[in-house]
N, C-alpha and C. Protein backbone atom coordinates (compact mmCIF):
# COMPACT_ATOMS: atom_id res chain seq x y z
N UNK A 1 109.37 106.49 114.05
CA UNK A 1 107.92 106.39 113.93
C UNK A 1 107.28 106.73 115.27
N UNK A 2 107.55 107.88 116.03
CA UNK A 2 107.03 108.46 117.13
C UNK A 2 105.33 108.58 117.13
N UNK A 3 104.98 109.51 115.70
CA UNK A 3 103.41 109.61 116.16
C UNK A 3 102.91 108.44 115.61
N UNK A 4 101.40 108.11 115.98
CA UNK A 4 100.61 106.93 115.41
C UNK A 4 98.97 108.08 115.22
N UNK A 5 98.15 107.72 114.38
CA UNK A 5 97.23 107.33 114.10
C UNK A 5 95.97 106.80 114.59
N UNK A 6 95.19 107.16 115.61
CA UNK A 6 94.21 106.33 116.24
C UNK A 6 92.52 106.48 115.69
N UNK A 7 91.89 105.84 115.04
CA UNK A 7 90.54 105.98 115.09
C UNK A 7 89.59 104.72 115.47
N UNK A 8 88.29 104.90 115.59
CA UNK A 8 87.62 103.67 115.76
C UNK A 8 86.20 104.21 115.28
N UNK A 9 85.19 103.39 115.30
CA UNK A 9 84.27 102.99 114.25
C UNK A 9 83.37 101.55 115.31
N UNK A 10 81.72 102.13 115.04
CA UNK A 10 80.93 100.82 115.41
C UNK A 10 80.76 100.18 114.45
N UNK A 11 80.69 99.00 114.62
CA UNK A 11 79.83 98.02 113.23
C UNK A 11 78.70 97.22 113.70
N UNK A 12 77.55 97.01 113.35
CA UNK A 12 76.87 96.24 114.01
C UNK A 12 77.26 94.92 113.48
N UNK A 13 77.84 94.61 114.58
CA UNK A 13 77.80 92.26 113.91
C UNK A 13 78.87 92.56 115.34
N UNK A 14 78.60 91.12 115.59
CA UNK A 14 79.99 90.32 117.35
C UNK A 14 81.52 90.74 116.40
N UNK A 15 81.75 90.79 117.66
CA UNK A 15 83.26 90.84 117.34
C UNK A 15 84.04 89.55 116.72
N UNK A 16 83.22 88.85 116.28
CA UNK A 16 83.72 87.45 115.78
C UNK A 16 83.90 87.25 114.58
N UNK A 17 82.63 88.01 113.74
CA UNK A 17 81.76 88.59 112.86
C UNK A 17 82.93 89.32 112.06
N UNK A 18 83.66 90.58 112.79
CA UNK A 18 84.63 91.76 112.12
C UNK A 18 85.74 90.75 112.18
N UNK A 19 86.05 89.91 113.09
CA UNK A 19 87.78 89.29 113.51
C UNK A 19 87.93 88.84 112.07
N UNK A 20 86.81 87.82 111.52
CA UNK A 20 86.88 87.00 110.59
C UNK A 20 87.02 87.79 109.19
N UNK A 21 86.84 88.80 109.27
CA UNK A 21 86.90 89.60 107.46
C UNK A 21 88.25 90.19 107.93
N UNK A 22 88.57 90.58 108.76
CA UNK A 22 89.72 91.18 108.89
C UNK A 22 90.66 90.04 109.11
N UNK A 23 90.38 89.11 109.46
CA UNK A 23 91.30 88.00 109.14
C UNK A 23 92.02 87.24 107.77
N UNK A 24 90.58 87.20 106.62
CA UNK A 24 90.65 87.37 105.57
C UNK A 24 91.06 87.96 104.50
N UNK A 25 92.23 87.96 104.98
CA UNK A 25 93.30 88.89 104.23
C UNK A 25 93.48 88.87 102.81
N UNK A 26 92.59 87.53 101.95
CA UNK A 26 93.33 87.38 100.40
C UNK A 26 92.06 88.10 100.21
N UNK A 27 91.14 87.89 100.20
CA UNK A 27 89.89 88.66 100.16
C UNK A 27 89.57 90.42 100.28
N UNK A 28 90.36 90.90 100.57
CA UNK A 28 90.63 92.38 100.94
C UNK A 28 90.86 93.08 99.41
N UNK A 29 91.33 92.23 97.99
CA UNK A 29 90.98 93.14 97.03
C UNK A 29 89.77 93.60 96.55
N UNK A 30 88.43 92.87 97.43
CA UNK A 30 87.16 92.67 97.56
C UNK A 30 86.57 94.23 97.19
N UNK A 31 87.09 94.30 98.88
CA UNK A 31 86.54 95.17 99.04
C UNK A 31 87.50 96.58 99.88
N UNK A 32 88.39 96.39 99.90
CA UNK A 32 89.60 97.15 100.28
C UNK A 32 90.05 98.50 98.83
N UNK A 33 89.49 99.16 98.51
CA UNK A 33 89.49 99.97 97.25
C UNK A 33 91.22 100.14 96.56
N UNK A 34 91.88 100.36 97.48
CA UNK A 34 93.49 100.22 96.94
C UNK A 34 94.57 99.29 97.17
N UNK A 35 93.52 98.58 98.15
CA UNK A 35 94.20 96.78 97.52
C UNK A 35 94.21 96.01 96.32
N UNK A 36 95.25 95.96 95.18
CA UNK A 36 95.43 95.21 94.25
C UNK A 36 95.38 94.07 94.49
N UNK A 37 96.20 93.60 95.33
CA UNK A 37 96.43 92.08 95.49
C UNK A 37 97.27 91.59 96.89
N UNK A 38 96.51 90.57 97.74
CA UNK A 38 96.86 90.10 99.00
C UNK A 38 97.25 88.75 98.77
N UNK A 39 98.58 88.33 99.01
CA UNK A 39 99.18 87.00 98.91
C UNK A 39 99.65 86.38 100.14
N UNK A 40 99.07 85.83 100.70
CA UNK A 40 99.22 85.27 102.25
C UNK A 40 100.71 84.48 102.13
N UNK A 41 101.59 84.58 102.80
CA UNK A 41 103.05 83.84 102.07
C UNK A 41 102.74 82.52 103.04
N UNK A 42 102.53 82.85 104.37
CA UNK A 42 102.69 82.01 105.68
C UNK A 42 101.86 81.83 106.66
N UNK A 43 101.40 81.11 107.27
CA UNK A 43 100.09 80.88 107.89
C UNK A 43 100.61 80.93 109.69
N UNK A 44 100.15 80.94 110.65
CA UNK A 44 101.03 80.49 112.23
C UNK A 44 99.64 79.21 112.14
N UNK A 45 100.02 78.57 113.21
CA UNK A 45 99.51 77.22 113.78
C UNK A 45 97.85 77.10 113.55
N UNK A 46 97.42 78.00 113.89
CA UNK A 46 96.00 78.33 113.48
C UNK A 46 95.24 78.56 112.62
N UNK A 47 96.36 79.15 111.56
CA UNK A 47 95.57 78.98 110.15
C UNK A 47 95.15 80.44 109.98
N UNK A 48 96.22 81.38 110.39
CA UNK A 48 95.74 82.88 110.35
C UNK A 48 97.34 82.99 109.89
N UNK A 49 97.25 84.32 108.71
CA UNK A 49 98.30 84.56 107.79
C UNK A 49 99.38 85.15 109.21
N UNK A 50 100.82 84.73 108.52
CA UNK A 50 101.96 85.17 109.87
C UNK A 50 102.03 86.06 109.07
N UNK A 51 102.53 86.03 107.34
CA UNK A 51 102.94 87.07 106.40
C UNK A 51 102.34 87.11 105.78
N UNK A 52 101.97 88.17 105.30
CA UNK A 52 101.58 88.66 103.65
C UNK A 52 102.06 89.66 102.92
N UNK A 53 102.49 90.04 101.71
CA UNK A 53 102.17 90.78 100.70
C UNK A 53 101.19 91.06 100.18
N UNK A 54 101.08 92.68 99.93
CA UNK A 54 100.39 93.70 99.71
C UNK A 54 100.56 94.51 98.36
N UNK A 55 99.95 94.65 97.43
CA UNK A 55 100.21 95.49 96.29
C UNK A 55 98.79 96.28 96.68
N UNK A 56 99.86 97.36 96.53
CA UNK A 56 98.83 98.94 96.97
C UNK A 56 98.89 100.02 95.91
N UNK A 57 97.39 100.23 95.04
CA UNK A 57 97.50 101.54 94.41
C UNK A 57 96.31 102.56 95.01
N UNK A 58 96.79 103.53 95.16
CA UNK A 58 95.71 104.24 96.00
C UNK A 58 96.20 105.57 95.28
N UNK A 59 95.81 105.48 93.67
CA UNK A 59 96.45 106.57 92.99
C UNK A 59 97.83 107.06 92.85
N UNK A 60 97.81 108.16 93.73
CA UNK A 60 99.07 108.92 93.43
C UNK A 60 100.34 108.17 93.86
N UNK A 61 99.63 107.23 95.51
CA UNK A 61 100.78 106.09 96.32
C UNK A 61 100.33 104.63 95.49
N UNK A 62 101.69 104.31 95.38
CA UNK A 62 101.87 102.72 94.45
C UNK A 62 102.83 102.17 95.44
N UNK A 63 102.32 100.67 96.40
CA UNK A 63 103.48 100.03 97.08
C UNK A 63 103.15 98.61 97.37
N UNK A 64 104.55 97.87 96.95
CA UNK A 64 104.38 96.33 97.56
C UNK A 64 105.33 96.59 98.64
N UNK A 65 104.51 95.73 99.34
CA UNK A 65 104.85 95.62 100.91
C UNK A 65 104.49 94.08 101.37
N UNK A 66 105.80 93.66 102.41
CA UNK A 66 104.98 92.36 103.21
C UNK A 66 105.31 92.64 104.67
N UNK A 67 103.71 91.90 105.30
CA UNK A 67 103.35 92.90 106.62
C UNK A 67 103.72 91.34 107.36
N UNK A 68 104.11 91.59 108.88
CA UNK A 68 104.13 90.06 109.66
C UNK A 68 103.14 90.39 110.50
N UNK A 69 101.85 89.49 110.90
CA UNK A 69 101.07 89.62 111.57
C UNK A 69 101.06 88.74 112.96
N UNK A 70 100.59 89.25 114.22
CA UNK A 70 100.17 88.81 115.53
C UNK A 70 98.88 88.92 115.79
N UNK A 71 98.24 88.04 115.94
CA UNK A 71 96.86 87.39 116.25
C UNK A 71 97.01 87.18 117.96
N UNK A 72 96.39 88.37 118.50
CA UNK A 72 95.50 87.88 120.01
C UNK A 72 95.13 86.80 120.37
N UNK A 73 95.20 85.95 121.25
CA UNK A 73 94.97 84.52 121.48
C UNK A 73 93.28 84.91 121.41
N UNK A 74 92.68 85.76 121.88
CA UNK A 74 91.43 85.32 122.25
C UNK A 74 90.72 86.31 121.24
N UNK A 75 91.31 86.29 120.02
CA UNK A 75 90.75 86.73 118.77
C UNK A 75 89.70 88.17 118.49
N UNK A 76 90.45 88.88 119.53
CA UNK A 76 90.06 90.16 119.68
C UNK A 76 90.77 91.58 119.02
N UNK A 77 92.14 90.81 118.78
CA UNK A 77 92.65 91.96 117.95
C UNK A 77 93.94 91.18 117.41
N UNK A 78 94.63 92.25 116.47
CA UNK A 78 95.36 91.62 115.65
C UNK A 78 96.65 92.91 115.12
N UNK A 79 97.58 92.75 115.07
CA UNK A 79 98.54 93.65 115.00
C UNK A 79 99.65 93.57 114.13
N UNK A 80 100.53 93.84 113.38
CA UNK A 80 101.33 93.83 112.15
C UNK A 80 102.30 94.98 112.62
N UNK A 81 103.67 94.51 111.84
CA UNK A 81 104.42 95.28 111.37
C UNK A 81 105.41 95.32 110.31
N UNK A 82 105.92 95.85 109.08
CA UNK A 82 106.81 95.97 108.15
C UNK A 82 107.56 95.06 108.03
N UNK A 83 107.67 94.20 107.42
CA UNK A 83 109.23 93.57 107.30
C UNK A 83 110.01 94.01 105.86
N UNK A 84 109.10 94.32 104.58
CA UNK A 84 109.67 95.18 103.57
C UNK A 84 108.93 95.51 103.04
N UNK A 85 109.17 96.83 102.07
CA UNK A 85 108.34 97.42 101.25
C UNK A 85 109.31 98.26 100.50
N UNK A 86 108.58 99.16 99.42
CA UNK A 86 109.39 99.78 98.33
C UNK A 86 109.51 101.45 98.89
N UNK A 87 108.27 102.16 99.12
CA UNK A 87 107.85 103.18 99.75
C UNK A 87 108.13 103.30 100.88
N UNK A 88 107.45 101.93 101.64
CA UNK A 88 107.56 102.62 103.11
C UNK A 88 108.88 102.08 103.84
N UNK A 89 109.12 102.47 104.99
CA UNK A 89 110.49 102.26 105.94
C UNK A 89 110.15 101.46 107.04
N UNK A 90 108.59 101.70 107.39
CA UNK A 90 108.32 101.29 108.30
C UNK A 90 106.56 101.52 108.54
N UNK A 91 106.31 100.02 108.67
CA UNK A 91 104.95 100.52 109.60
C UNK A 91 104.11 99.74 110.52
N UNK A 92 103.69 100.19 111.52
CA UNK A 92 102.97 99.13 112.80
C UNK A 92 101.49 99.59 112.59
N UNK A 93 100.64 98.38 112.97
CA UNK A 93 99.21 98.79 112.98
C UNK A 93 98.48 97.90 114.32
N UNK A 94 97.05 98.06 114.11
CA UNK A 94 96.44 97.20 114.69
C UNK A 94 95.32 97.73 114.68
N UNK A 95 94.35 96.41 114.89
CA UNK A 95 92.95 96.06 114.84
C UNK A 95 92.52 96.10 116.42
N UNK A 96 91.77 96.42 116.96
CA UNK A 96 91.68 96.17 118.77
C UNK A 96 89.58 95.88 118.52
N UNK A 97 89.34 94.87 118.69
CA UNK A 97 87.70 94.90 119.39
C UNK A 97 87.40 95.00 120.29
N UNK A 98 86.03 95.69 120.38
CA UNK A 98 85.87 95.81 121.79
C UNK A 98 83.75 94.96 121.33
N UNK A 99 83.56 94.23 122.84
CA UNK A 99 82.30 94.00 122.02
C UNK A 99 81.62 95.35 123.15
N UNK A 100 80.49 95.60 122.11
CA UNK A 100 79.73 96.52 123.09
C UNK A 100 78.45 96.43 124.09
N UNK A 101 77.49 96.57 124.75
CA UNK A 101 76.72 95.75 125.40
C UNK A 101 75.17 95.21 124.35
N UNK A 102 75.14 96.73 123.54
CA UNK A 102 73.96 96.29 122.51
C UNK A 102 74.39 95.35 121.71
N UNK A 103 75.50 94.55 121.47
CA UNK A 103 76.29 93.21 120.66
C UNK A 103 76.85 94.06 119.86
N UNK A 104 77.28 94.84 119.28
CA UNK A 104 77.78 95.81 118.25
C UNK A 104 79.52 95.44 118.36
N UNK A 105 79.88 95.96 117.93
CA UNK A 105 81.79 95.85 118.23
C UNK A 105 82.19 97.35 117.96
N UNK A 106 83.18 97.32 118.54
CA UNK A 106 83.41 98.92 118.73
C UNK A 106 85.39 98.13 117.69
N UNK A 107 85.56 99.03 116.67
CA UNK A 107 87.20 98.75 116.28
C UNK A 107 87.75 99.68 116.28
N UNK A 108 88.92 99.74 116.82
CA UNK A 108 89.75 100.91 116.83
C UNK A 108 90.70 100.75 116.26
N UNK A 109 91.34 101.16 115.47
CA UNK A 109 92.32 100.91 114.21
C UNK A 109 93.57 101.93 114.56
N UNK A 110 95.05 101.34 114.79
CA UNK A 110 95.66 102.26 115.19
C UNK A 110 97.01 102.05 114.16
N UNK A 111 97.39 103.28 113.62
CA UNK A 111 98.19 103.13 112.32
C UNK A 111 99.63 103.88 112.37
N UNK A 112 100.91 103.70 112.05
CA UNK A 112 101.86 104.38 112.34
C UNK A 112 102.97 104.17 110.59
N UNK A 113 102.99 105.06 110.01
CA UNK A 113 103.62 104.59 108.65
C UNK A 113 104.90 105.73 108.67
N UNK A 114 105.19 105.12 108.24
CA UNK A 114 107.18 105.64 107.61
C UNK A 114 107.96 105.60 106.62
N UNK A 115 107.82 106.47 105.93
CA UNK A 115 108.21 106.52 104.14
C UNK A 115 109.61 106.68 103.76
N UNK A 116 110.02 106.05 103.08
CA UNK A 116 111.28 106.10 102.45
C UNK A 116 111.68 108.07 101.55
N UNK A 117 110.55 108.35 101.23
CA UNK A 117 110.67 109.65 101.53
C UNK A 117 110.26 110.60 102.06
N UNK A 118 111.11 111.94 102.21
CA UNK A 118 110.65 113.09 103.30
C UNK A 118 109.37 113.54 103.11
N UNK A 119 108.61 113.43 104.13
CA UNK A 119 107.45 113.82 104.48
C UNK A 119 107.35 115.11 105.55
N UNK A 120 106.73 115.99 105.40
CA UNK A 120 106.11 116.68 106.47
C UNK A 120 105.20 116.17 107.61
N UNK A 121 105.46 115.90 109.19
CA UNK A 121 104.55 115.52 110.02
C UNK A 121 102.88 115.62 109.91
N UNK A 122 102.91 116.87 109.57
CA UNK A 122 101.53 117.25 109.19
C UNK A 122 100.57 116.57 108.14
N UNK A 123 101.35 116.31 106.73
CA UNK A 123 100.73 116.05 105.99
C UNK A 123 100.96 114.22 106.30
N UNK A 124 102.00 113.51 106.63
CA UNK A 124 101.89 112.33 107.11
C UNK A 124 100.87 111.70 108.04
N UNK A 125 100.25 112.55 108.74
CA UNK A 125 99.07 112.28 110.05
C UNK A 125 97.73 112.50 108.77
N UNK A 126 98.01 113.37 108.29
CA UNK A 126 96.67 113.76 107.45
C UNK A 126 96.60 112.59 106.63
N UNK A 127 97.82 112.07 105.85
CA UNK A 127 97.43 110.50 105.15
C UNK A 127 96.94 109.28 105.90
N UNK A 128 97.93 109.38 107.46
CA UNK A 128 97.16 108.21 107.66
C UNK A 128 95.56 108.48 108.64
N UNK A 129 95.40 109.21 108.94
CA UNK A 129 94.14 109.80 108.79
C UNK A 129 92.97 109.17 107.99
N UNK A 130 93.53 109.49 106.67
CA UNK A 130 92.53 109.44 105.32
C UNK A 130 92.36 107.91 105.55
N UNK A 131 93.53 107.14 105.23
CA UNK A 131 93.71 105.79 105.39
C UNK A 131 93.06 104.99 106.42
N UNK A 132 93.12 105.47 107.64
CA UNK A 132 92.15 104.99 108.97
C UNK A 132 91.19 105.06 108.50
N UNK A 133 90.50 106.46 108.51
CA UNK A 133 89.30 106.50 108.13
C UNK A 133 88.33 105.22 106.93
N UNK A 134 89.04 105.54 106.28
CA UNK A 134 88.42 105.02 104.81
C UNK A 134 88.25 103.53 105.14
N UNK A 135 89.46 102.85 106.04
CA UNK A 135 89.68 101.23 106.19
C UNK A 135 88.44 101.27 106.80
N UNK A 136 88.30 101.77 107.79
CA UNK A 136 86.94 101.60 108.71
C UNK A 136 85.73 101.45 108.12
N UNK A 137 85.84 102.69 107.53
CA UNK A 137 84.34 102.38 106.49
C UNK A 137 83.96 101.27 105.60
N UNK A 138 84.99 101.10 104.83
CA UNK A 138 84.73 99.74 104.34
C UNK A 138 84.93 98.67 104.84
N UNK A 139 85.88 98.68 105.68
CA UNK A 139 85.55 97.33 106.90
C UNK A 139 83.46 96.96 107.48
N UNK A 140 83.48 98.65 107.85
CA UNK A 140 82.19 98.05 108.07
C UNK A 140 81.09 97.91 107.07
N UNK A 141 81.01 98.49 106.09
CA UNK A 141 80.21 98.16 105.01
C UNK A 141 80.91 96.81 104.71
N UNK A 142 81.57 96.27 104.36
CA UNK A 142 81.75 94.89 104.21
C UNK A 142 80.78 94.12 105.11
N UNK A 143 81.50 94.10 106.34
CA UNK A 143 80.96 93.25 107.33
C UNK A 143 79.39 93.37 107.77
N UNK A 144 78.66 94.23 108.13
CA UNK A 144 77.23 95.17 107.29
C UNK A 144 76.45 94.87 106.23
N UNK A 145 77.61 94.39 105.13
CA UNK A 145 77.00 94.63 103.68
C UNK A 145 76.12 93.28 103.69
């Protein structure tokens, strides 16, 4: 999993504002368009999911997956990686805030996926691409909405 994925996106609301929907992980069939279903398995000390499972249809891609998550102490970003899935082999992400000076939050979403089958580099960047993209948008129309 050499290349990754980088985009980011303003939202107007504090960075406290985005931490908390993106924290809200069972809630993501909400408004997450190819999230079926988010099952938090395990919580860490704080009361923020360690694991979850993921049922993903996003059309043509169908995958359960459970992701282990790391929470930033100072609740600025948040980061995951694979522990199993059906499709994928592998994948690391993360959430990074930044606050901005007009109060806005700046998120940069950084994505790295690895499929159980052969993919072309090209068209693999172009999915998670699509996928960055799209999370962002509805991240911030959520949080916005």
């Amino acid at each position: 999993m050499a290349d990754k994925t980088q985009r980011s996106i303003i939202i107007e609301a504090t960075t406290q504002q985005v931490m908390s929907v993106i924290a809200d992980l069972e809630s993501y069939p909400e408004w997450v368009s190819a999230a079926k279903s988010v099952e938090v398995l395990d919580k860490d000390a704080d009361g923020r999911a360690h694991t979850a499972r993921f049922v993903l249809d996003a059309g043509v891609v169908k995958d359960s997956y459970t992701l282990s998550y790391t929470w930033r102490p100072d609740a600025k970003a948040v980061s995951w990686t694979l522990l199993s899935g059906e499709l994928q082999k592998g994948q690391d992400g993360s959430y990074e805030l930044s606050e901005q000076p007009d109060g806005s939050t700046e998120v940069v979403y950084t994505l790295t996926v690895d499929l159980n089958i052969p993919m072309i580099g090209m068209f693999k960047r172009k999915a998670e691409k699509v996928i960055t993209d799209t999370a962002l948008k509805e991240l911030k129309k959520r949080v916005e909405g």
